[in-house]
PDB file of N, CA and C in Angstrom:
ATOM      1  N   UNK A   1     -28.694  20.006 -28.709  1.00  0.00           N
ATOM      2  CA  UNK A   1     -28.388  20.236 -27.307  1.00  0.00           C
ATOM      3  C   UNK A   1     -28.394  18.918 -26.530  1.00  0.00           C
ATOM      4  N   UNK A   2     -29.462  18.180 -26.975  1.00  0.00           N
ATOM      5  CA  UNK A   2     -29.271  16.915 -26.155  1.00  0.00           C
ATOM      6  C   UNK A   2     -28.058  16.323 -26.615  1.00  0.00           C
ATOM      7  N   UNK A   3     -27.493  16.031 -27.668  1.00  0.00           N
ATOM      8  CA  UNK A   3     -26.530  15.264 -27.982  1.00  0.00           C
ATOM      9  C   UNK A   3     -25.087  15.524 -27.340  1.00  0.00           C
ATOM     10  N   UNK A   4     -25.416  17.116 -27.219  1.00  0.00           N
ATOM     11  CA  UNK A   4     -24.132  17.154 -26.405  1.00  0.00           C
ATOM     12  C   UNK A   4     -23.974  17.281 -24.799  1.00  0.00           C
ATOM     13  N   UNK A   5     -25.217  17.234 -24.627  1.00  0.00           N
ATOM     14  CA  UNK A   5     -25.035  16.813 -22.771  1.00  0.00           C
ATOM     15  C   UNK A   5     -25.152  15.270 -22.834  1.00  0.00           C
ATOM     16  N   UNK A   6     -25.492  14.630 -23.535  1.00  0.00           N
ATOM     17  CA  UNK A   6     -24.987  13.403 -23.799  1.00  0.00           C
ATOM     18  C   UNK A   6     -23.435  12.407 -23.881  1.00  0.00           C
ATOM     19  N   UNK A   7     -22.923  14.077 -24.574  1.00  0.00           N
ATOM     20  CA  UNK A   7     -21.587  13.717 -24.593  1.00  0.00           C
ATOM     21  C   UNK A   7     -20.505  13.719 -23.859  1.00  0.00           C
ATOM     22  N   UNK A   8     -20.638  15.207 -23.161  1.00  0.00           N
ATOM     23  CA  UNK A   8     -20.506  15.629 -21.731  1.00  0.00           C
ATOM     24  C   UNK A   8     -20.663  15.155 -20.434  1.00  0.00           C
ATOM     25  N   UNK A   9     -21.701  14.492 -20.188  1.00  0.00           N
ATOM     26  CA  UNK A   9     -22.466  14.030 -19.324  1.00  0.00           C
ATOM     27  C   UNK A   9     -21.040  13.187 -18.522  1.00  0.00           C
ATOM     28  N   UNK A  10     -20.568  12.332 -19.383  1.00  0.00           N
ATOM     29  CA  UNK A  10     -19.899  11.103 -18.584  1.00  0.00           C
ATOM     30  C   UNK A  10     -18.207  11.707 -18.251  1.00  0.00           C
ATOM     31  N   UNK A  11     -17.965  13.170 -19.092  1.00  0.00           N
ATOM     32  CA  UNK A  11     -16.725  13.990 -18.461  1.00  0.00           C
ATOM     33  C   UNK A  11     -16.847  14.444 -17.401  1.00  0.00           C
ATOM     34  N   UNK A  12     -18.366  14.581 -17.241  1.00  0.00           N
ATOM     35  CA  UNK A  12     -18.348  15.945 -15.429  1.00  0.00           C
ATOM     36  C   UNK A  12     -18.561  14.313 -14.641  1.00  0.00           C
ATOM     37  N   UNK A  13     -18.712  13.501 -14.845  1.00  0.00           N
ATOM     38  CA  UNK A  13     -19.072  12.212 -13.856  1.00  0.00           C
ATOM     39  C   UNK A  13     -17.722  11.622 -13.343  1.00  0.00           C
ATOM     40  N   UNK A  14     -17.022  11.602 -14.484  1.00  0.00           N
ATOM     41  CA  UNK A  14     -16.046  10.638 -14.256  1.00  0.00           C
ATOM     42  C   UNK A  14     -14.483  11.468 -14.659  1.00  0.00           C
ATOM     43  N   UNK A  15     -14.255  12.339 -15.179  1.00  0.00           N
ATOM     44  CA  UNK A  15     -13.002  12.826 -15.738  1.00  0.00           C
ATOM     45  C   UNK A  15     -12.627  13.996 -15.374  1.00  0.00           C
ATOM     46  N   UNK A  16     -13.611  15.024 -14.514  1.00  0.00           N
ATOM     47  CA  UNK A  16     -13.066  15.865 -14.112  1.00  0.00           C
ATOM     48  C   UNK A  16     -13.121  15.760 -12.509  1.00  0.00           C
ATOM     49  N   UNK A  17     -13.798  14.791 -11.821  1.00  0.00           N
ATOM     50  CA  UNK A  17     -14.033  14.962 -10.571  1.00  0.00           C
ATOM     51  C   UNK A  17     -13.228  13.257 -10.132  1.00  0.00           C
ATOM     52  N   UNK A  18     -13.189  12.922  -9.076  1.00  0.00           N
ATOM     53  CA  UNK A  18     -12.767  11.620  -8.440  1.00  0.00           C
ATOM     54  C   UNK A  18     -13.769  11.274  -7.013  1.00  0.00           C
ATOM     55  N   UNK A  19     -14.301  10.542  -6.817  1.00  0.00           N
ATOM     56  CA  UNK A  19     -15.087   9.733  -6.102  1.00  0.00           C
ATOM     57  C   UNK A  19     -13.882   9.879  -4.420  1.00  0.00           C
ATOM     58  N   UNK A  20     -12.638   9.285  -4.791  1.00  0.00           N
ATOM     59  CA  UNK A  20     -11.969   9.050  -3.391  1.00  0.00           C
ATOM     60  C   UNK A  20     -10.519  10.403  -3.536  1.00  0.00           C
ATOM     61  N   UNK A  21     -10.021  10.694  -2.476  1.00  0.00           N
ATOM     62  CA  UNK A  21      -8.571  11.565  -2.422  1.00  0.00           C
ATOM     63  C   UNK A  21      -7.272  10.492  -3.201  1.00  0.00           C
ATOM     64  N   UNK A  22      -6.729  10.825  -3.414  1.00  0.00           N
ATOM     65  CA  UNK A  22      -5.206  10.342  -3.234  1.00  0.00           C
ATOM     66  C   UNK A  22      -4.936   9.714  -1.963  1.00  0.00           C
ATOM     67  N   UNK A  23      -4.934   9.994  -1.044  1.00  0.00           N
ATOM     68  CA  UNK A  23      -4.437   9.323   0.538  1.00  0.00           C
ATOM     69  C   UNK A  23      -5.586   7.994   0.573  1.00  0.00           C
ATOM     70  N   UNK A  24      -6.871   8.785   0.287  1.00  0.00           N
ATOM     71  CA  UNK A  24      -7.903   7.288   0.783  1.00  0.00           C
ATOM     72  C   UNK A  24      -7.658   6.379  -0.148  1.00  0.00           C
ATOM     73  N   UNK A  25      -7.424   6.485  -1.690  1.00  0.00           N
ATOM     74  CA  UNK A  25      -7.319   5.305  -2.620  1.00  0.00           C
ATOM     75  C   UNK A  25      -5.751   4.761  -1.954  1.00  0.00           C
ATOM     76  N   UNK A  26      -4.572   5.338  -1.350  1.00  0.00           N
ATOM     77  CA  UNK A  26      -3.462   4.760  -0.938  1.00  0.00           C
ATOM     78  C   UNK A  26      -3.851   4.219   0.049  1.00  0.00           C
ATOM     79  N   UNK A  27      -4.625   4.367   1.105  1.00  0.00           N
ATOM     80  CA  UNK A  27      -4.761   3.458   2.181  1.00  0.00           C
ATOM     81  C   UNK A  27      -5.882   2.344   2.060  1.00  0.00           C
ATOM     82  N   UNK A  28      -6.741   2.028   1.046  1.00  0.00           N
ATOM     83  CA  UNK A  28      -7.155   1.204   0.647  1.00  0.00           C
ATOM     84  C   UNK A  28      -6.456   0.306  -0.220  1.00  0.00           C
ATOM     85  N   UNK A  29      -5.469   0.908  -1.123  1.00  0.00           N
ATOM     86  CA  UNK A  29      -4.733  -0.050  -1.270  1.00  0.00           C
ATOM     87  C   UNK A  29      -3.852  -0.711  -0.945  1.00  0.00           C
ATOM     88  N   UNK A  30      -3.112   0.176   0.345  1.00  0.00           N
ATOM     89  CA  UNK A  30      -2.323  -0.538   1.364  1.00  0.00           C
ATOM     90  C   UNK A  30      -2.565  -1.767   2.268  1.00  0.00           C
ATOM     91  N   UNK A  31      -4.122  -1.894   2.363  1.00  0.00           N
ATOM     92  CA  UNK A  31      -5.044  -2.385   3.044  1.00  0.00           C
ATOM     93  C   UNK A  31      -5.683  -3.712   2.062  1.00  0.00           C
ATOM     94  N   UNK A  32      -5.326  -3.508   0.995  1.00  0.00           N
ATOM     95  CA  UNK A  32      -5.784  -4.867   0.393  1.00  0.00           C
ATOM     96  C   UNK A  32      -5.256  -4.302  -1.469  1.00  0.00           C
ATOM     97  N   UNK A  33      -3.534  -4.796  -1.373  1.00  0.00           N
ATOM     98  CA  UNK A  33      -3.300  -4.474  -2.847  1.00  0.00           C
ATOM     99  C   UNK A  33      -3.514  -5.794  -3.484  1.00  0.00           C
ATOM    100  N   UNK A  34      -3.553  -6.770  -3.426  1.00  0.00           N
ATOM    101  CA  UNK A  34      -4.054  -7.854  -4.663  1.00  0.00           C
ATOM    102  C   UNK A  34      -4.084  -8.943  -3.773  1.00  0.00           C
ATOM    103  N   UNK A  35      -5.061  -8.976  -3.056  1.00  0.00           N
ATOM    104  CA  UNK A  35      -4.971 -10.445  -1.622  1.00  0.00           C
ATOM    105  C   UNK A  35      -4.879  -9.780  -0.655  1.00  0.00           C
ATOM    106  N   UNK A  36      -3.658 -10.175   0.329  1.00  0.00           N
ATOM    107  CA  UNK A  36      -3.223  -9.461   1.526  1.00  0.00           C
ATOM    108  C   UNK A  36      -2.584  -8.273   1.921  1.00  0.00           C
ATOM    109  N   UNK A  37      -3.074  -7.801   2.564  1.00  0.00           N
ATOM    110  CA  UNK A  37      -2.510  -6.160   2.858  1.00  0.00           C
ATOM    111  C   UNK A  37      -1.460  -6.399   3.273  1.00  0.00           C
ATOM    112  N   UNK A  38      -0.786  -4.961   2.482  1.00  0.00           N
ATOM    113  CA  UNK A  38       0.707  -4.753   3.492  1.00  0.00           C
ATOM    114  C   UNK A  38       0.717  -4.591   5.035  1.00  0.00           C
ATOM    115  N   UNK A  39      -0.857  -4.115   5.894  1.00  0.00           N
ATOM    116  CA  UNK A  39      -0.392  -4.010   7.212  1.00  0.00           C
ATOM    117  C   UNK A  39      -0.213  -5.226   8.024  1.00  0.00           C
ATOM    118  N   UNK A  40      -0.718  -6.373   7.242  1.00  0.00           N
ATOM    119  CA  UNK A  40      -0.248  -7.530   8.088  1.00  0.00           C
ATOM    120  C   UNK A  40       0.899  -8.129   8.140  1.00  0.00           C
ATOM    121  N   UNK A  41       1.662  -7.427   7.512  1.00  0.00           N
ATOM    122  CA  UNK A  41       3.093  -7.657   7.981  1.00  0.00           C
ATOM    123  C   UNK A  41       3.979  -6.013   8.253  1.00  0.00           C
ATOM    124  N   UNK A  42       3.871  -5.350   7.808  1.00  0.00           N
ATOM    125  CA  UNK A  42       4.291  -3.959   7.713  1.00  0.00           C
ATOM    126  C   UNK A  42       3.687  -3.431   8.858  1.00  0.00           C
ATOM    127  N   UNK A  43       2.568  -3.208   9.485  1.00  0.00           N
ATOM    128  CA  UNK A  43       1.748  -2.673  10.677  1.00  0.00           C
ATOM    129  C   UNK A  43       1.533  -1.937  10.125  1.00  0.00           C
ATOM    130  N   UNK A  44       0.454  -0.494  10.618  1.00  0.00           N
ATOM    131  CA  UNK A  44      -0.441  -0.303  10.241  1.00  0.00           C
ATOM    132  C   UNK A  44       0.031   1.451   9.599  1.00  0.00           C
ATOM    133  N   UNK A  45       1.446   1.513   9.632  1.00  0.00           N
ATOM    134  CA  UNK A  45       1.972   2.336   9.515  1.00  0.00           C
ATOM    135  C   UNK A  45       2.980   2.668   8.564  1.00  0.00           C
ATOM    136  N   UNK A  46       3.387   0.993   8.265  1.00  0.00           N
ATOM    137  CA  UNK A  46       4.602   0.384   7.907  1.00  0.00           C
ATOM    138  C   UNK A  46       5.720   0.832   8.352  1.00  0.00           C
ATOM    139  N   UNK A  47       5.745   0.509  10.005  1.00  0.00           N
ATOM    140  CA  UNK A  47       6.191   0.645  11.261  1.00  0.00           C
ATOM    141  C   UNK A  47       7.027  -0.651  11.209  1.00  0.00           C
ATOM    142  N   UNK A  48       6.409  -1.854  10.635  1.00  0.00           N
ATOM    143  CA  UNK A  48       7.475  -3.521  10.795  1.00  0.00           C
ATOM    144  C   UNK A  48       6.121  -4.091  11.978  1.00  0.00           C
ATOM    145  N   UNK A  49       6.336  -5.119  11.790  1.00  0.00           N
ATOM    146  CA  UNK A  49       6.056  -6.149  13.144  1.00  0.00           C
ATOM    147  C   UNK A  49       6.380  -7.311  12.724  1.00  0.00           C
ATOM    148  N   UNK A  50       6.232  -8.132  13.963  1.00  0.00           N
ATOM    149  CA  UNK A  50       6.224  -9.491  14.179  1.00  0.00           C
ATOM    150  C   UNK A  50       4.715 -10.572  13.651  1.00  0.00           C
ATOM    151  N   UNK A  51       5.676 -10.933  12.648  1.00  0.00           N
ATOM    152  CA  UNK A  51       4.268 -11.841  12.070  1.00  0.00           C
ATOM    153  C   UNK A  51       3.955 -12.818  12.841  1.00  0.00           C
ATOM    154  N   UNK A  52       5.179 -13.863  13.191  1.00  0.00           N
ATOM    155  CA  UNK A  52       4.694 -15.171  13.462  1.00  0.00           C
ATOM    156  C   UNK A  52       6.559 -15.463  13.978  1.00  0.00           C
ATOM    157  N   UNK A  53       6.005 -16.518  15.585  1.00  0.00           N
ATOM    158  CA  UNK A  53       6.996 -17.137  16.080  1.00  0.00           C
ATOM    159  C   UNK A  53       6.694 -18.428  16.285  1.00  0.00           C
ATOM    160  N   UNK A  54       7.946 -19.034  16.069  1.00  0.00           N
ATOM    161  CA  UNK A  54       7.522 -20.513  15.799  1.00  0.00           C
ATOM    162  C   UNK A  54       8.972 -21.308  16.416  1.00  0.00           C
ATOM    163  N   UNK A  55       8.884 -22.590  16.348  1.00  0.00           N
ATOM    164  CA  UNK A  55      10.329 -23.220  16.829  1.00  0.00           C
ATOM    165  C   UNK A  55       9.995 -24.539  15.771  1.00  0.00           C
ATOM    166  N   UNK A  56      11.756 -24.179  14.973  1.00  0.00           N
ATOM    167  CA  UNK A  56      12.269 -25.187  13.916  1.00  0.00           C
ATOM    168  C   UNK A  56      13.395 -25.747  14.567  1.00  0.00           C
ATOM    169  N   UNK A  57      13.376 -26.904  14.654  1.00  0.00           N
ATOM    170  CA  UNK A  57      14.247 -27.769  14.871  1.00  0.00           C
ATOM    171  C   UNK A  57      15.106 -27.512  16.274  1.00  0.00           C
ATOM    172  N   UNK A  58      14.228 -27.366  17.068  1.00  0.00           N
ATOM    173  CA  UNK A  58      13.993 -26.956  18.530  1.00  0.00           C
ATOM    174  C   UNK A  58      14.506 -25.532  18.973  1.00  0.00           C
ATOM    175  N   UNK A  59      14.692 -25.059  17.730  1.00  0.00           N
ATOM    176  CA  UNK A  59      15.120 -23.352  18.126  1.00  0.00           C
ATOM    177  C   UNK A  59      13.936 -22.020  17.626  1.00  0.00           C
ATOM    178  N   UNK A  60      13.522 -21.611  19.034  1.00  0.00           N
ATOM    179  CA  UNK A  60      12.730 -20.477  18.745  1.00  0.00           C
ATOM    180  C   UNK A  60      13.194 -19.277  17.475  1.00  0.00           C
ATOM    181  N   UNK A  61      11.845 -19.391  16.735  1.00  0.00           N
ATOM    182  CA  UNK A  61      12.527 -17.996  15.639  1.00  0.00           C
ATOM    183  C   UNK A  61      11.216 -17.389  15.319  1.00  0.00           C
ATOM    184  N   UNK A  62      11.557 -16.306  14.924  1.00  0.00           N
ATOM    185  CA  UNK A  62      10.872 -15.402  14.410  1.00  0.00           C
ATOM    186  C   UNK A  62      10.305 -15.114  12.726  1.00  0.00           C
ATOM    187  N   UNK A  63       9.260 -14.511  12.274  1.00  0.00           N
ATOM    188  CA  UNK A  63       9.446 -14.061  11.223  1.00  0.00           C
ATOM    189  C   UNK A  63       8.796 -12.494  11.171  1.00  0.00           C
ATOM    190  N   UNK A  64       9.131 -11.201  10.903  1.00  0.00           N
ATOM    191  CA  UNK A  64       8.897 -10.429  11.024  1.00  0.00           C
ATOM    192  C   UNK A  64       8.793  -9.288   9.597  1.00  0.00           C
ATOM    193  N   UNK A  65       8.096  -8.387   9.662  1.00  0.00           N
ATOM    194  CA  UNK A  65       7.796  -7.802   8.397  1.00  0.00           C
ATOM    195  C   UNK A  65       8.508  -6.477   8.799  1.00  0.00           C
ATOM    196  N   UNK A  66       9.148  -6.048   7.813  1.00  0.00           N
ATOM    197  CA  UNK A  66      10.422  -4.814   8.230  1.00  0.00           C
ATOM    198  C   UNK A  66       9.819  -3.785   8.114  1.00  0.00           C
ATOM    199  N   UNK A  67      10.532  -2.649   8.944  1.00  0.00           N
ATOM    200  CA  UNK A  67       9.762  -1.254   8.306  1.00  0.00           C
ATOM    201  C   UNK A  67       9.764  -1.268   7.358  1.00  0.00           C
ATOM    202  N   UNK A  68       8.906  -0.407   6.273  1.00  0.00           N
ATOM    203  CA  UNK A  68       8.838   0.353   5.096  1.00  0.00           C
ATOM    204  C   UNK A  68       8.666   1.664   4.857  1.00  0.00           C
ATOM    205  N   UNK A  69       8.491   2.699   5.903  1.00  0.00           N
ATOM    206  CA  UNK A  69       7.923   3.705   5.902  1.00  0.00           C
ATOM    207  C   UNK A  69       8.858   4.821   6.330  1.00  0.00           C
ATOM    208  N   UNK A  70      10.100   4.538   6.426  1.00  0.00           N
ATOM    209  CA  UNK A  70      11.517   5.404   6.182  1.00  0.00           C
ATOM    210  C   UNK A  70      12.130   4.813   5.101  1.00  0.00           C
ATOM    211  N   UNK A  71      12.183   4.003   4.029  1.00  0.00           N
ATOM    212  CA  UNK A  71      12.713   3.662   2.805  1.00  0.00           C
ATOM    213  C   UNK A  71      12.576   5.029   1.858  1.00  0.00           C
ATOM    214  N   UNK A  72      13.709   4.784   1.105  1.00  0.00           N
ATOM    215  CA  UNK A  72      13.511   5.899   0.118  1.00  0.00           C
ATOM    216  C   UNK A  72      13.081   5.592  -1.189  1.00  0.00           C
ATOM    217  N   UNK A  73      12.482   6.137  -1.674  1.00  0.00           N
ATOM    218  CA  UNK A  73      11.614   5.750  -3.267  1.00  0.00           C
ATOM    219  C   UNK A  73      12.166   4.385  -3.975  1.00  0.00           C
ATOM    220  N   UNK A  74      13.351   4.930  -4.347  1.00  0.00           N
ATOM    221  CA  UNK A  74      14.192   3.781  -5.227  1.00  0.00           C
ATOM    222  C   UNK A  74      13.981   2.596  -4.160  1.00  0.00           C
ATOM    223  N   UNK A  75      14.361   2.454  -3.652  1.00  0.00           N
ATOM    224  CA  UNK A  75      14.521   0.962  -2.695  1.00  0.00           C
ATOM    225  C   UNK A  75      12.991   0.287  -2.520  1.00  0.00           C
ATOM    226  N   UNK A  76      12.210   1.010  -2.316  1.00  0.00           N
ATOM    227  CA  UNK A  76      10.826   0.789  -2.105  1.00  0.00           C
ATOM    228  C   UNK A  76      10.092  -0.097  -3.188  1.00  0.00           C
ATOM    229  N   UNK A  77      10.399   0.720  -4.226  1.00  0.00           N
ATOM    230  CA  UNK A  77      10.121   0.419  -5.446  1.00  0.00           C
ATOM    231  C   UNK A  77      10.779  -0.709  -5.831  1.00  0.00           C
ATOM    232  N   UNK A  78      11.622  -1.378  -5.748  1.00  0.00           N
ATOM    233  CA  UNK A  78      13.049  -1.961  -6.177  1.00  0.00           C
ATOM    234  C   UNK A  78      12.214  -2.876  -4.660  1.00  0.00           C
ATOM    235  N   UNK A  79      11.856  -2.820  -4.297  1.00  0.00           N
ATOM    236  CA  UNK A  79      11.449  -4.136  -3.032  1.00  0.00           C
ATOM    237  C   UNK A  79      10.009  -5.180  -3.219  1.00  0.00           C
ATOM    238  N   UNK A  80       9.688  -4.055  -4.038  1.00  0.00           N
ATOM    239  CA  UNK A  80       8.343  -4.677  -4.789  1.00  0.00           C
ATOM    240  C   UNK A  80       8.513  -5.159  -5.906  1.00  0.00           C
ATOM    241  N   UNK A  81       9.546  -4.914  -6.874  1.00  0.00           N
ATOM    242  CA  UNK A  81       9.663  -5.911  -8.040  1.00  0.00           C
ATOM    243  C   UNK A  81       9.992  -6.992  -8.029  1.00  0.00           C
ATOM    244  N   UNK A  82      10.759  -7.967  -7.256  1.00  0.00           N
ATOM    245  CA  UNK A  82      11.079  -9.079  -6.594  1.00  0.00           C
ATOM    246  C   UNK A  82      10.492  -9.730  -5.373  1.00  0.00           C
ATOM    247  N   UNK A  83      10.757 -10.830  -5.628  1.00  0.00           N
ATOM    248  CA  UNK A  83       9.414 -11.609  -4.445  1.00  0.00           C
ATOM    249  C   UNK A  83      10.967 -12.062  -3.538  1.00  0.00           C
ATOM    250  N   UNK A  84      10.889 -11.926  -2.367  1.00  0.00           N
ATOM    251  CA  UNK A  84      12.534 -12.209  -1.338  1.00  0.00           C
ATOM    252  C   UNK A  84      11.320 -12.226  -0.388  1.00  0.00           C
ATOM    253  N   UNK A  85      12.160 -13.361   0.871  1.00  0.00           N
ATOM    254  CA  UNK A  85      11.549 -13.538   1.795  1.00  0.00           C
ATOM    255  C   UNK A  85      10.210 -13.132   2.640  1.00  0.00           C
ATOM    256  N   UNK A  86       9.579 -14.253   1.605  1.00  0.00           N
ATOM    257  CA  UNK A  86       7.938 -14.065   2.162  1.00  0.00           C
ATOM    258  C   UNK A  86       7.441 -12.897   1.419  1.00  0.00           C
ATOM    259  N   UNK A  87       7.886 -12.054   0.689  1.00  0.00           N
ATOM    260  CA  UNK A  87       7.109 -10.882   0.078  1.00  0.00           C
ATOM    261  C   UNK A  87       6.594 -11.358  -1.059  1.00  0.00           C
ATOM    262  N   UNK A  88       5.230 -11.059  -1.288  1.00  0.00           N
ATOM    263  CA  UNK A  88       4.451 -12.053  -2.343  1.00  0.00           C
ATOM    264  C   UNK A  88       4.984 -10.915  -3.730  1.00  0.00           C
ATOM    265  N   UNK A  89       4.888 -11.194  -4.493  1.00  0.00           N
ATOM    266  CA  UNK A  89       4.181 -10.470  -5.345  1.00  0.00           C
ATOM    267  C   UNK A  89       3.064  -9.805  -5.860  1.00  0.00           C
ATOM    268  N   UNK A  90       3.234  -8.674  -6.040  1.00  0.00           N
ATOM    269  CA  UNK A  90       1.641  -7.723  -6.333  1.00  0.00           C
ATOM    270  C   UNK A  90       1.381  -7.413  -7.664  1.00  0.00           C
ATOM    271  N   UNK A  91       2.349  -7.088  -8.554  1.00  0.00           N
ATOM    272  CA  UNK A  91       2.508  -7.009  -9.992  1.00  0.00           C
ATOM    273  C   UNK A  91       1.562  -5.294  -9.631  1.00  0.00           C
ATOM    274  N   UNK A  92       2.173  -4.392  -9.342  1.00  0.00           N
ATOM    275  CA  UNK A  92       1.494  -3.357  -9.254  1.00  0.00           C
ATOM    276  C   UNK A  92       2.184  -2.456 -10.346  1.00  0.00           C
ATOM    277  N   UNK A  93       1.416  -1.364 -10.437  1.00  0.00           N
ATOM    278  CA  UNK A  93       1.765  -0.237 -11.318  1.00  0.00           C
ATOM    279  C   UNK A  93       2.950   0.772 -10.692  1.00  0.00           C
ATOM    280  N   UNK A  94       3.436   1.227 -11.311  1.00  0.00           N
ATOM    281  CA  UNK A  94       4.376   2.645 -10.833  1.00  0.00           C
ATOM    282  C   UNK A  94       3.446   3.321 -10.012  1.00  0.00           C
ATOM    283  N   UNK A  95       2.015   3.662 -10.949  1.00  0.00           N
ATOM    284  CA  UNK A  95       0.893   4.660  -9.960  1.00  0.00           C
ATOM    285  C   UNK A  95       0.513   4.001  -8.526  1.00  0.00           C
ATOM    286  N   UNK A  96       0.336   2.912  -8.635  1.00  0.00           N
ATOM    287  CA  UNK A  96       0.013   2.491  -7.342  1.00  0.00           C
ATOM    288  C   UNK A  96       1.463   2.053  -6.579  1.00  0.00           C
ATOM    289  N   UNK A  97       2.338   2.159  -7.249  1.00  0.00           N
ATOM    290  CA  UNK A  97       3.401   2.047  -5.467  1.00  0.00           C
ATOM    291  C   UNK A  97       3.796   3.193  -5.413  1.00  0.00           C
ATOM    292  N   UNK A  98       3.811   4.469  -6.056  1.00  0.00           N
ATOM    293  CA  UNK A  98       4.069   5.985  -5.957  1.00  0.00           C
ATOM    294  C   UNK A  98       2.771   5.927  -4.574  1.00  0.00           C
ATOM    295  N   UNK A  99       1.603   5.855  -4.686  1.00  0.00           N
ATOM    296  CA  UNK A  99       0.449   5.800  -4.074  1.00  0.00           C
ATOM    297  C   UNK A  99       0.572   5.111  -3.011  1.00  0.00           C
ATOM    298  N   UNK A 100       1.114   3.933  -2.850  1.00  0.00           N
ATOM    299  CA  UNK A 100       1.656   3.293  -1.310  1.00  0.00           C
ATOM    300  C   UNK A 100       2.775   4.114  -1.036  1.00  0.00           C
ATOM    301  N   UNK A 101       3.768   4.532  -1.432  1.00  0.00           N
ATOM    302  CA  UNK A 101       4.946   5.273  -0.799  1.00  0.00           C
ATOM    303  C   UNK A 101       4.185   6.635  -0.243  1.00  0.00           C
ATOM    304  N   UNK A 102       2.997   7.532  -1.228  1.00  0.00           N
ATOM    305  CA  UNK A 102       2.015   8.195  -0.304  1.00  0.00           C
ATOM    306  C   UNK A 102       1.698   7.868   0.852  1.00  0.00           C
ATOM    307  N   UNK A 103       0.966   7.241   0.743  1.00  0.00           N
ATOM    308  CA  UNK A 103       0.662   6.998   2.336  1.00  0.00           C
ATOM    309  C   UNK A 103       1.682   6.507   3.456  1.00  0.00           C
ATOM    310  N   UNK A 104       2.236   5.943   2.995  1.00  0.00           N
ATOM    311  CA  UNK A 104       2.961   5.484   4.470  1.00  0.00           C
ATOM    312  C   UNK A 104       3.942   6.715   4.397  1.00  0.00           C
ATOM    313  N   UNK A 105       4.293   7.645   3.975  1.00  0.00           N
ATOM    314  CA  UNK A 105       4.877   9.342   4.074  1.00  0.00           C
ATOM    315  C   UNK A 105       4.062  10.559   4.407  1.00  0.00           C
ATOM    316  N   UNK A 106       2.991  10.046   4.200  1.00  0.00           N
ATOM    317  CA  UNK A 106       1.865  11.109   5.184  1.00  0.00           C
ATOM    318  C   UNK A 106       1.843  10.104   6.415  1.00  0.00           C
ATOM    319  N   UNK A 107       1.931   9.419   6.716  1.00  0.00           N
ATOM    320  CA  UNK A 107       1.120   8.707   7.865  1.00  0.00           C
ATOM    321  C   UNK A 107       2.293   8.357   8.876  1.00  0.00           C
ATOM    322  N   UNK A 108       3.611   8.277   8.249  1.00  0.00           N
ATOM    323  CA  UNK A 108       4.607   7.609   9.514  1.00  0.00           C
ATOM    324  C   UNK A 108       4.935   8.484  10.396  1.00  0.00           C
ATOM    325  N   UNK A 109       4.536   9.835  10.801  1.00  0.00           N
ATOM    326  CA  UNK A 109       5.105  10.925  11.731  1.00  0.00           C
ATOM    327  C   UNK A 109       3.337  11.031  12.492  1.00  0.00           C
ATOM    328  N   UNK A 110       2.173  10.817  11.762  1.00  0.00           N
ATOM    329  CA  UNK A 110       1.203  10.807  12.568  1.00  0.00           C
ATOM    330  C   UNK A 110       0.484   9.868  14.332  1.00  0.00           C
ATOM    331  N   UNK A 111       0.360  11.100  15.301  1.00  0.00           N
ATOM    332  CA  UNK A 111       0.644   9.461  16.241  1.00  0.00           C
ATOM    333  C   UNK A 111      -0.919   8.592  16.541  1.00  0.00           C
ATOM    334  N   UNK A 112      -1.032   7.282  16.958  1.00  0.00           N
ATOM    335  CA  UNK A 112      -1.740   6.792  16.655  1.00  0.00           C
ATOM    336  C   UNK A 112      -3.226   7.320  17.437  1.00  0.00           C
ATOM    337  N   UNK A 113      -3.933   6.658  16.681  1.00  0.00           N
ATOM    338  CA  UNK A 113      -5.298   7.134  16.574  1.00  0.00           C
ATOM    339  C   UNK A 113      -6.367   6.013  17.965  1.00  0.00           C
ATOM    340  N   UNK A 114      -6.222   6.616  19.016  1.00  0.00           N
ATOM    341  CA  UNK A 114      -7.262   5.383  19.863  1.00  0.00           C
ATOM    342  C   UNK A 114      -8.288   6.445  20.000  1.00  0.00           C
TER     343      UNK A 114
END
């Protein structure tokens, strides 16, 4: 009997139950996927904003982080495999950008929270 709550033991801990939801592990990882979060350029919604304005060669410009949170799967996905303007690379899993496209699809119709 002991040997097999021994064996058991670490299935009811870890394999049948989960510590966080689906939405909270997506917004933690939205919030810090390998370095910098997507909301510092994406907002907090992946709504887009304005990162940083600056003036090159005496002309005011912008650099801004685009929506993401009306993209459709394919494109999303397909935006993260390539590093293009200023988008770092994350080297993430299918599970975890299925899991960011979660959240910012529960969250872009929600209105904000003060």
């Amino acid at each position: 009997m002991r040997y097999l709550l021994l064996f058991t033991f670490p299935y009811f801990l870890f394999g049948a139950t989960s510590f966080i939801t689906p939405l909270e592990y997506a917004s933690q990882l939205y919030k810090n996927p390998r370095g910098i979060g997507c909301h510092h350029c994406h907002g907090e919604k992946g709504e887009g904003r304005l990162v940083a304005s600056y003036i090159d060669k005496k002309v005011k410009k912008t650099f801004e982080g685009p929506a993401i949170n009306s993209l459709d799967f394919n494109v999303f996905y397909n935006a993260l495999e390539k590093r293009k303007n200023g988008m770092p690379m994350y080297f993430l899993t299918k599970k975890e950008v299925q899991a960011l496209y979660l959240y910012l699809q529960q969250n872009r119709d929600k209105p904000d929270a003060k």
